[in-house]
N, C-alpha and C. Protein backbone atom coordinates (compact mmCIF):
# COMPACT_ATOMS: atom_id res chain seq x y z
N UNK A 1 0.85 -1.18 0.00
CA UNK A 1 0.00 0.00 0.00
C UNK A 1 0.90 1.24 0.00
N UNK A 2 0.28 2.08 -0.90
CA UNK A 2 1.56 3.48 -0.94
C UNK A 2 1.11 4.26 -0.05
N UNK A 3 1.97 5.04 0.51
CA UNK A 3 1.57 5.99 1.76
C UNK A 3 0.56 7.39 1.18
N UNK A 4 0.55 7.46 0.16
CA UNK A 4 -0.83 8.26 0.08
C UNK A 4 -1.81 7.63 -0.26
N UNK A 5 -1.59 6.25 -0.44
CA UNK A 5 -3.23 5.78 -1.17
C UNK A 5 -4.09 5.22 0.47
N UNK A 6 -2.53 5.06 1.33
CA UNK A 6 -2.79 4.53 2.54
C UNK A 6 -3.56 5.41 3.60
N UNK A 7 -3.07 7.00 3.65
CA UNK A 7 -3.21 7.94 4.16
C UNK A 7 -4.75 8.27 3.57
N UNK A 8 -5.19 8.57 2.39
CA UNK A 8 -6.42 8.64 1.58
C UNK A 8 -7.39 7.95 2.15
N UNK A 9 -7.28 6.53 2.54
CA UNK A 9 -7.97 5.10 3.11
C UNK A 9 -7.94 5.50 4.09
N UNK A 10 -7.25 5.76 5.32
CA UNK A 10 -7.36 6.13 6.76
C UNK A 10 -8.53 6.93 6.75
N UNK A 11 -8.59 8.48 5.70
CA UNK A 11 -8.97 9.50 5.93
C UNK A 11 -10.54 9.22 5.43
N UNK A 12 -10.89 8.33 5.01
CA UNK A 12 -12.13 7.97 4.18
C UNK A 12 -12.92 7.14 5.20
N UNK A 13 -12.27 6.16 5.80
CA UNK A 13 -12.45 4.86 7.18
C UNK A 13 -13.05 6.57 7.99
N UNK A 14 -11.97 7.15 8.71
CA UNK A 14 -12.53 8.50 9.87
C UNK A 14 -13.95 9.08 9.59
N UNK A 15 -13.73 9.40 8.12
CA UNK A 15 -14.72 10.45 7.90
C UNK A 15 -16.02 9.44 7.55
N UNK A 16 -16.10 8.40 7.13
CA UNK A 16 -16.97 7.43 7.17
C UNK A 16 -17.56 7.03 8.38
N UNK A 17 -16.67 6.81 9.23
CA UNK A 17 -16.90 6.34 10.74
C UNK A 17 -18.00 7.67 11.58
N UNK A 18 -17.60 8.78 11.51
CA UNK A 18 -17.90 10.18 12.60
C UNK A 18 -18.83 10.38 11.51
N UNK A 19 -19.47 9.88 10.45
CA UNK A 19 -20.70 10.48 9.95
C UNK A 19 -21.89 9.09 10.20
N UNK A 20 -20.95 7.87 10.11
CA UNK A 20 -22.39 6.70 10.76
C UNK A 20 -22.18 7.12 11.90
N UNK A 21 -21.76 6.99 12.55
CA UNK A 21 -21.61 7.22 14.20
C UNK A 21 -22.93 8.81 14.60
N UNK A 22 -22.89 9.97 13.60
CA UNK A 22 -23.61 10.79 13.93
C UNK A 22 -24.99 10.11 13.32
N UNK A 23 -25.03 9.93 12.06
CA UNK A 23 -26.65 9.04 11.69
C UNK A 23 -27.09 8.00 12.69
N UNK A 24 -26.12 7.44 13.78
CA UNK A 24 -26.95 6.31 14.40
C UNK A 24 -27.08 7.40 16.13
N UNK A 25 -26.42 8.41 16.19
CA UNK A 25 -27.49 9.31 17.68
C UNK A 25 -28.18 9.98 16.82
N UNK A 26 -28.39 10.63 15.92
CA UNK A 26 -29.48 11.31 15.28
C UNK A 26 -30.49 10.42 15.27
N UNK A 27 -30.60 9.19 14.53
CA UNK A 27 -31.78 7.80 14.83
C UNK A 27 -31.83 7.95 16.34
N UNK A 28 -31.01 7.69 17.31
CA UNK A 28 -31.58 7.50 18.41
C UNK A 28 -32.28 8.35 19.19
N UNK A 29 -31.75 9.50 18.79
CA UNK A 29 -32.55 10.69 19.68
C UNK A 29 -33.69 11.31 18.98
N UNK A 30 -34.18 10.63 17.58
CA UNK A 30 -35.26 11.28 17.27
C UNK A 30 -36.21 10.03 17.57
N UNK A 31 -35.09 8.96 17.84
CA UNK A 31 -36.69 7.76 18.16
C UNK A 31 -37.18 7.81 19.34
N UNK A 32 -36.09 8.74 20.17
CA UNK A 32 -36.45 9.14 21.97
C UNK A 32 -37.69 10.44 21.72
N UNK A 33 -37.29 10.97 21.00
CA UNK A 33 -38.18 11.91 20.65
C UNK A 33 -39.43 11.73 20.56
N UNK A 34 -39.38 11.09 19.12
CA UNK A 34 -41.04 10.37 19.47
C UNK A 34 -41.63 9.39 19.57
N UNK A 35 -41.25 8.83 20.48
CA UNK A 35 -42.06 7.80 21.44
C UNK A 35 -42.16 8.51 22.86
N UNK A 36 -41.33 9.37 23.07
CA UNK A 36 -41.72 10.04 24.37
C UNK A 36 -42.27 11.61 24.26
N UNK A 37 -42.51 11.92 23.26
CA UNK A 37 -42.40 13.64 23.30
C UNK A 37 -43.19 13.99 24.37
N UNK A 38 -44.64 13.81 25.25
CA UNK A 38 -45.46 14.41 26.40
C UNK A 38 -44.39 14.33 27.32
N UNK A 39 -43.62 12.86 28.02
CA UNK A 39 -42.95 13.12 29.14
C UNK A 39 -41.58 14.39 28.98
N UNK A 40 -41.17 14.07 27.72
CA UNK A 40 -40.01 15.30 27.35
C UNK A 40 -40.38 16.41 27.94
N UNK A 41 -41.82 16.62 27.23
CA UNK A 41 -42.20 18.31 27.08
C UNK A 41 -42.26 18.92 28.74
N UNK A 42 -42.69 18.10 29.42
CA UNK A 42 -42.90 18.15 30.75
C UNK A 42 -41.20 18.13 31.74
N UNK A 43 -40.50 16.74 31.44
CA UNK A 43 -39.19 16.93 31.83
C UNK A 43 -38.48 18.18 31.41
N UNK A 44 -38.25 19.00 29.95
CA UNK A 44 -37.51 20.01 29.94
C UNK A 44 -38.50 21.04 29.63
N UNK A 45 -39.58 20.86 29.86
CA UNK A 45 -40.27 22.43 29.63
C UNK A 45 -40.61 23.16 28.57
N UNK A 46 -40.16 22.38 27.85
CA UNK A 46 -40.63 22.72 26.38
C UNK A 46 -42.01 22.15 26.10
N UNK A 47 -43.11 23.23 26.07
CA UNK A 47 -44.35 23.07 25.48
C UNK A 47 -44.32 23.35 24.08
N UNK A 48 -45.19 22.97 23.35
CA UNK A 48 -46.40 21.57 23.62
C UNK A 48 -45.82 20.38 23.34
N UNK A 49 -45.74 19.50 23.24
CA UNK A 49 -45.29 17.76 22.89
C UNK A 49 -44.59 18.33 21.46
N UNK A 50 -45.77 18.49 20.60
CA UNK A 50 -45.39 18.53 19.15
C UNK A 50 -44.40 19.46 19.05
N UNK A 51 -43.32 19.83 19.60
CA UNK A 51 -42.43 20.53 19.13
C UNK A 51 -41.31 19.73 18.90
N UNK A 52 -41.59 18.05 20.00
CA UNK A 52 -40.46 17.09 19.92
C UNK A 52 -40.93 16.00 18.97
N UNK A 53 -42.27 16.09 18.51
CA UNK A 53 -42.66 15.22 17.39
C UNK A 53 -41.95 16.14 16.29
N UNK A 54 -42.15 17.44 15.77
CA UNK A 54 -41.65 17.69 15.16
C UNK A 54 -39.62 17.75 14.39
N UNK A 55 -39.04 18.24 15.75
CA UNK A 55 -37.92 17.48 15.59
C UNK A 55 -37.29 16.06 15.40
N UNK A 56 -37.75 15.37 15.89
CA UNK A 56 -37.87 13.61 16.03
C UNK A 56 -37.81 13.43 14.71
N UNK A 57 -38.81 13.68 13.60
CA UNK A 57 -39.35 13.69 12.12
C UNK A 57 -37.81 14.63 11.49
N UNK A 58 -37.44 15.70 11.73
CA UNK A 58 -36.73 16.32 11.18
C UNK A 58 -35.21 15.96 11.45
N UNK A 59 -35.17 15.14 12.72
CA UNK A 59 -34.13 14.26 12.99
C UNK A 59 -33.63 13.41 12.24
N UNK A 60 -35.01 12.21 11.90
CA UNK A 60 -34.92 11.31 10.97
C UNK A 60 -34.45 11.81 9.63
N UNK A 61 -35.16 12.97 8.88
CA UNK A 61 -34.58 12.91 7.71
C UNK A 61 -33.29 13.07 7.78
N UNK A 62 -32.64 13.94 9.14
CA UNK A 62 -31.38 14.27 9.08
C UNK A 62 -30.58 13.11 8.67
N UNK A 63 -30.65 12.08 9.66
CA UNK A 63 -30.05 10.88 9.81
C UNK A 63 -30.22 10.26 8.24
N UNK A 64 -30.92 10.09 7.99
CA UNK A 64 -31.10 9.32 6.83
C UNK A 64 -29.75 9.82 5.86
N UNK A 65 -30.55 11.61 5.37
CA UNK A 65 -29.15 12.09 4.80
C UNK A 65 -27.46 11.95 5.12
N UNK A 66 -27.37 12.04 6.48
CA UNK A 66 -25.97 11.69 6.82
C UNK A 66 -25.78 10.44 6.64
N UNK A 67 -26.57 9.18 7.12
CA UNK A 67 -25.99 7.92 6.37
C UNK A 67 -26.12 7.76 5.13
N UNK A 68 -26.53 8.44 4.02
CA UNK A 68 -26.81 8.22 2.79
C UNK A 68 -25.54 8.68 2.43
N UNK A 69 -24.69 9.97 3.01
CA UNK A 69 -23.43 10.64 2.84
C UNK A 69 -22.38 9.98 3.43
N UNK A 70 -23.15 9.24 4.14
CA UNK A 70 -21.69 8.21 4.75
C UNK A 70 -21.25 7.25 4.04
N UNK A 71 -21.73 6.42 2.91
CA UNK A 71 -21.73 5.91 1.80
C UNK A 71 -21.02 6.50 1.22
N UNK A 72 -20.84 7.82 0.64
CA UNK A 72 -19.74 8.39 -0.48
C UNK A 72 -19.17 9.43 0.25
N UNK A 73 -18.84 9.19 1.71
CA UNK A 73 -17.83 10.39 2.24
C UNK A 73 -16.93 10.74 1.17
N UNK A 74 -16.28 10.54 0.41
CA UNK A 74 -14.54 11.09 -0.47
C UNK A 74 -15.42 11.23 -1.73
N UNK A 75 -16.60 10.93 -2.20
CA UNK A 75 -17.30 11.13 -3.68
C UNK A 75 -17.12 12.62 -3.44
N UNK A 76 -18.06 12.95 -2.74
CA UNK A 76 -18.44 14.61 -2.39
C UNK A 76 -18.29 15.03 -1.13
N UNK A 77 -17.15 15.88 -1.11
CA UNK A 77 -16.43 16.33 0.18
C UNK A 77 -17.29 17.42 0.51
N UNK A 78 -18.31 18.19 -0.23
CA UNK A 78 -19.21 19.82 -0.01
C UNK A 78 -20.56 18.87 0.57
N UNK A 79 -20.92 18.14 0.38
CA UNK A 79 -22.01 17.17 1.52
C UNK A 79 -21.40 16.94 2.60
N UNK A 80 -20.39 16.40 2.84
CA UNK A 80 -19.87 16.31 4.24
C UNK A 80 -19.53 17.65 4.92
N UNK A 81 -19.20 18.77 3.97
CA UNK A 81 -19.39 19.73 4.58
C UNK A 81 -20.56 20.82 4.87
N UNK A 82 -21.39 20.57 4.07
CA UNK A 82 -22.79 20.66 4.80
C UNK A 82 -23.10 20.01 6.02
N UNK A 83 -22.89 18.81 6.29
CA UNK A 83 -23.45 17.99 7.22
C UNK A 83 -22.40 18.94 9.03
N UNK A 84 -21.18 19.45 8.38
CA UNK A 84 -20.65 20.26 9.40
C UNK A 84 -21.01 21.11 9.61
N UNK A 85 -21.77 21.73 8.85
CA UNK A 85 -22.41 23.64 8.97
C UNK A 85 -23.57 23.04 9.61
N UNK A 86 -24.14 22.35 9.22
CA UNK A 86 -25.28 21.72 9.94
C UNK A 86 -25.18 21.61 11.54
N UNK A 87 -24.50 21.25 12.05
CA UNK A 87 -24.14 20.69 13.27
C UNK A 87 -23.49 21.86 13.55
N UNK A 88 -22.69 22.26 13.02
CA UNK A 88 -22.27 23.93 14.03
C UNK A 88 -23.65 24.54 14.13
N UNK A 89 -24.45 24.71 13.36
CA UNK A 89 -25.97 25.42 13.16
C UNK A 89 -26.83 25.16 14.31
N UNK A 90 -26.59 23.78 14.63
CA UNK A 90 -27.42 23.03 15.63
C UNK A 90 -26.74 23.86 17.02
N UNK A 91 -25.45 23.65 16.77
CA UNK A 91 -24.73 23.92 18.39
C UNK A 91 -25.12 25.32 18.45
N UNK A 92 -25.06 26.57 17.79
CA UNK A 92 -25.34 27.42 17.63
C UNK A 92 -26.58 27.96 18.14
N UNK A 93 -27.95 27.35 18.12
CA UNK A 93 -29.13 27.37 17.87
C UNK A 93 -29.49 26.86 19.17
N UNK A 94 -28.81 25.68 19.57
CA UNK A 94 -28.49 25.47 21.03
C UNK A 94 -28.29 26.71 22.31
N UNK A 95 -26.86 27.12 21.62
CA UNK A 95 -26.22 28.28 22.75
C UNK A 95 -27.41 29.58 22.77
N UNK A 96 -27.55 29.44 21.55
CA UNK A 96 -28.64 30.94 21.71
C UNK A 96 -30.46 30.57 22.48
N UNK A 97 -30.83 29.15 22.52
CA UNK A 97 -31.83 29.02 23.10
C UNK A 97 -31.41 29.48 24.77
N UNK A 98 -29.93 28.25 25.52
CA UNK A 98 -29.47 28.43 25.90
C UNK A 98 -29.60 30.17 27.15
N UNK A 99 -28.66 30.27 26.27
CA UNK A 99 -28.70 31.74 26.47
C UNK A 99 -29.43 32.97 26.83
N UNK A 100 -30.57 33.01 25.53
CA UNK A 100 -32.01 33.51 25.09
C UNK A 100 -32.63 33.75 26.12
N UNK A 101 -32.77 32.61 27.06
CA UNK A 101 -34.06 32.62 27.82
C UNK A 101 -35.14 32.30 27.19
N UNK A 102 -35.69 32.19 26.24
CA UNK A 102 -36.93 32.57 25.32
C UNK A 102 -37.52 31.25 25.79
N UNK A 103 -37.43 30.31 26.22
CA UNK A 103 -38.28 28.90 26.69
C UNK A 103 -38.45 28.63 28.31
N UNK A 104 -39.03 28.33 29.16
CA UNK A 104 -38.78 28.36 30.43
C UNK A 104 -38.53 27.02 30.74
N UNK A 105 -37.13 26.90 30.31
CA UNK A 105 -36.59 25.61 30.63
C UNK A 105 -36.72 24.37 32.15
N UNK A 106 -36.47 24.01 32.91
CA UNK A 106 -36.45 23.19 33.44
C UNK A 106 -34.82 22.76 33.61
N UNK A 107 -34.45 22.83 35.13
CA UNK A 107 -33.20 22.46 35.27
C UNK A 107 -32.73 21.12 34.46
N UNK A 108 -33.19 20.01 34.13
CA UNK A 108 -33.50 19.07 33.45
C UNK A 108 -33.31 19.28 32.17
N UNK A 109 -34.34 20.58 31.87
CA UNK A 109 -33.91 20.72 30.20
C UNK A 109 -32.76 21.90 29.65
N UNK A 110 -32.32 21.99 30.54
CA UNK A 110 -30.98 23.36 30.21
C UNK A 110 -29.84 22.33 30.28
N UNK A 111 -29.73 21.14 30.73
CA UNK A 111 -28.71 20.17 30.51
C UNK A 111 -29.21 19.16 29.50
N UNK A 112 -30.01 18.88 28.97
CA UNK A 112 -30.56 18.03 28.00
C UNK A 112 -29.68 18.72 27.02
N UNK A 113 -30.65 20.37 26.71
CA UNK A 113 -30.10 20.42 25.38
C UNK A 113 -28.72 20.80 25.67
N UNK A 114 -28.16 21.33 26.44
CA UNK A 114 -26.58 21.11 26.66
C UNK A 114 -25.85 20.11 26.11
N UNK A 115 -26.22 18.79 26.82
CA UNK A 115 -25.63 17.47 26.43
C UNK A 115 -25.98 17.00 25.03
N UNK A 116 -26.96 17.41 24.83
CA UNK A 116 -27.14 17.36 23.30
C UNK A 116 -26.20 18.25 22.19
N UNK A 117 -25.83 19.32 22.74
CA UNK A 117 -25.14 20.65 21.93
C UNK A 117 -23.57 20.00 22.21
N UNK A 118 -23.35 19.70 23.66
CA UNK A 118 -22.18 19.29 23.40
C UNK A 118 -21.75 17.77 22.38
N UNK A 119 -22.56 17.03 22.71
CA UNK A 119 -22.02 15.47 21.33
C UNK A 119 -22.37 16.23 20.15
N UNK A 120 -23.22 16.98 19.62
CA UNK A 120 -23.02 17.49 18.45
C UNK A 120 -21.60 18.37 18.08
N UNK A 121 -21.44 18.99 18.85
CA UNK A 121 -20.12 19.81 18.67
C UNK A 121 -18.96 18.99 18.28
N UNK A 122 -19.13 17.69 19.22
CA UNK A 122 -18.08 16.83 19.10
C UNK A 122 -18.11 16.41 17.68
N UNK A 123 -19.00 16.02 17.13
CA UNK A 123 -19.43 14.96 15.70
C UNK A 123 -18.89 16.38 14.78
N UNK A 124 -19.38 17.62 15.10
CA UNK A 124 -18.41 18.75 13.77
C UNK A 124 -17.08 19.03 13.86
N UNK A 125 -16.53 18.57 15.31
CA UNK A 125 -15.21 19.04 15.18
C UNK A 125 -14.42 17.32 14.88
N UNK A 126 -15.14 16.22 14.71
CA UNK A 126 -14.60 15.21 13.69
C UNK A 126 -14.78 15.39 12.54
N UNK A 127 -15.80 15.93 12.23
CA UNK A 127 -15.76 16.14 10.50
C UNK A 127 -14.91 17.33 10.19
N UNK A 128 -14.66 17.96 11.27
CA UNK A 128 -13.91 19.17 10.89
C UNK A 128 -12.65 18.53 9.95
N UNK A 129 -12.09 17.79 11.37
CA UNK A 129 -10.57 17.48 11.41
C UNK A 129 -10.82 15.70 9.68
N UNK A 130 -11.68 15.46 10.12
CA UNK A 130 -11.65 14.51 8.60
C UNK A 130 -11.75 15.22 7.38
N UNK A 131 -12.61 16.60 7.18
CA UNK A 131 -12.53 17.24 5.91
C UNK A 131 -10.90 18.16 5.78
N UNK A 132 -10.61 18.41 6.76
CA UNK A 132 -9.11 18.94 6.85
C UNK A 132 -8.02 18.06 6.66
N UNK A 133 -8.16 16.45 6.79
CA UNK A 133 -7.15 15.66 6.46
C UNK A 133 -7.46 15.25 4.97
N UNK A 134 -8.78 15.07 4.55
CA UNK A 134 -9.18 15.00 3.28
C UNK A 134 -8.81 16.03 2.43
N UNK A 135 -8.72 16.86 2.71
CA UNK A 135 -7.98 18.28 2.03
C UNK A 135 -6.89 18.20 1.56
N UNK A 136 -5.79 17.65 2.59
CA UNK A 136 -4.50 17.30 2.56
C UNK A 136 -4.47 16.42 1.44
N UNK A 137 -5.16 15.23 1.91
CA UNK A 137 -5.02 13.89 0.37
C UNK A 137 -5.62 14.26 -0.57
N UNK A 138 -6.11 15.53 -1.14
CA UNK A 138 -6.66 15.76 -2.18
C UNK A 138 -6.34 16.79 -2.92
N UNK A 139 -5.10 16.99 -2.63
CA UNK A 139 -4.51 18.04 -3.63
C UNK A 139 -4.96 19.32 -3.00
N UNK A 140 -5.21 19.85 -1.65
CA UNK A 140 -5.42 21.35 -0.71
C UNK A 140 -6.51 21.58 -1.06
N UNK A 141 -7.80 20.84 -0.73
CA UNK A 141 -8.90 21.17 -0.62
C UNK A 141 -9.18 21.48 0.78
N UNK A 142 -9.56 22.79 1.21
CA UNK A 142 -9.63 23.20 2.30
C UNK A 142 -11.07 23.57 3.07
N UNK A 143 -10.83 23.33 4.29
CA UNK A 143 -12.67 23.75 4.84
C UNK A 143 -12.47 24.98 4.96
N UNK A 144 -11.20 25.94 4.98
CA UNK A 144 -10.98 27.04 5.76
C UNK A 144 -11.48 28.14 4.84
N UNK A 145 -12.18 28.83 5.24
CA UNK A 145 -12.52 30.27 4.43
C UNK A 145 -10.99 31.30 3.69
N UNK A 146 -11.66 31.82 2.71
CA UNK A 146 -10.94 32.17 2.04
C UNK A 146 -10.20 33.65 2.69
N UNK A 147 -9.48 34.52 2.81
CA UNK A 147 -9.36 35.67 3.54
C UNK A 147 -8.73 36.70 2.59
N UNK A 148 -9.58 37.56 2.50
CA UNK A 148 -9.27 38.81 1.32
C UNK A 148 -7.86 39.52 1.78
């Protein structure tokens, strides 16, 4: 095996791995979602139910898409990097509920979505570091913004 075709293969195995790995808690936490959404809404305070039926559903498609992208991680490196803007979006959207105040959380649910914001963070800063080694084996394809 030549050390870049080897290095290429490592980087394809990672970035393959941290995108099933995110499609199978995305499945799990939207199937927690809805099969439980009343006790949720009540544990973190988030009224009405259907706000966790609704995510649960929007979970699933997520998941679906990321394992469908986990299949051709190295085909299309700008899907895997969607699937990272995605998940910074999430953590994001997190900190500012978080933050906001705008829901009257429940000590319960200010660490839910915490613990939720934090494993997501984790799953973008693997795709980070897999689209940044993929970069490398691909002739300097970079995640990094361009700077005028």
């Amino acid at each position: 095996m030549t050390k870049s075709y080897q290095a290429e293969w490592t980087t394809t195995v990672f970035l393959r791995r941290v995108l099933w790995a995110n499609a199978f808690f995305s499945t799990a936490t939207a199937l927690l979602l809805l099969a439980a959404a009343a006790p949720l809404a009540n544990w973190t305070g988030i009224q009405p139910p259907v706000v966790f039926l609704v995510l649960g559903v929007g979970l699933l498609l997520f998941a679906g898409v990321v394992a469908w992208i986990a299949q051709r991680a190295t085909d299309n490196l700008a899907l895997v990097r969607a699937i990272f803007l995605l998940d910074l979006a999430w953590v994001a959207a997190s900190i500012a509920l978080l933050l906001g105040g705008w829901l009257p959380l429940t000590t319960a649910g200010w660490w839910a979505v915490l613990l939720v914001a934090d494993v997501v963070a984790l799953f973008a800063l693997l795709e980070y570091v897999g689209l940044r080694r993929a970069g490398k084996d691909q002739g300097g394809i970079d995640v990094q913004p361009t700077r005028a």
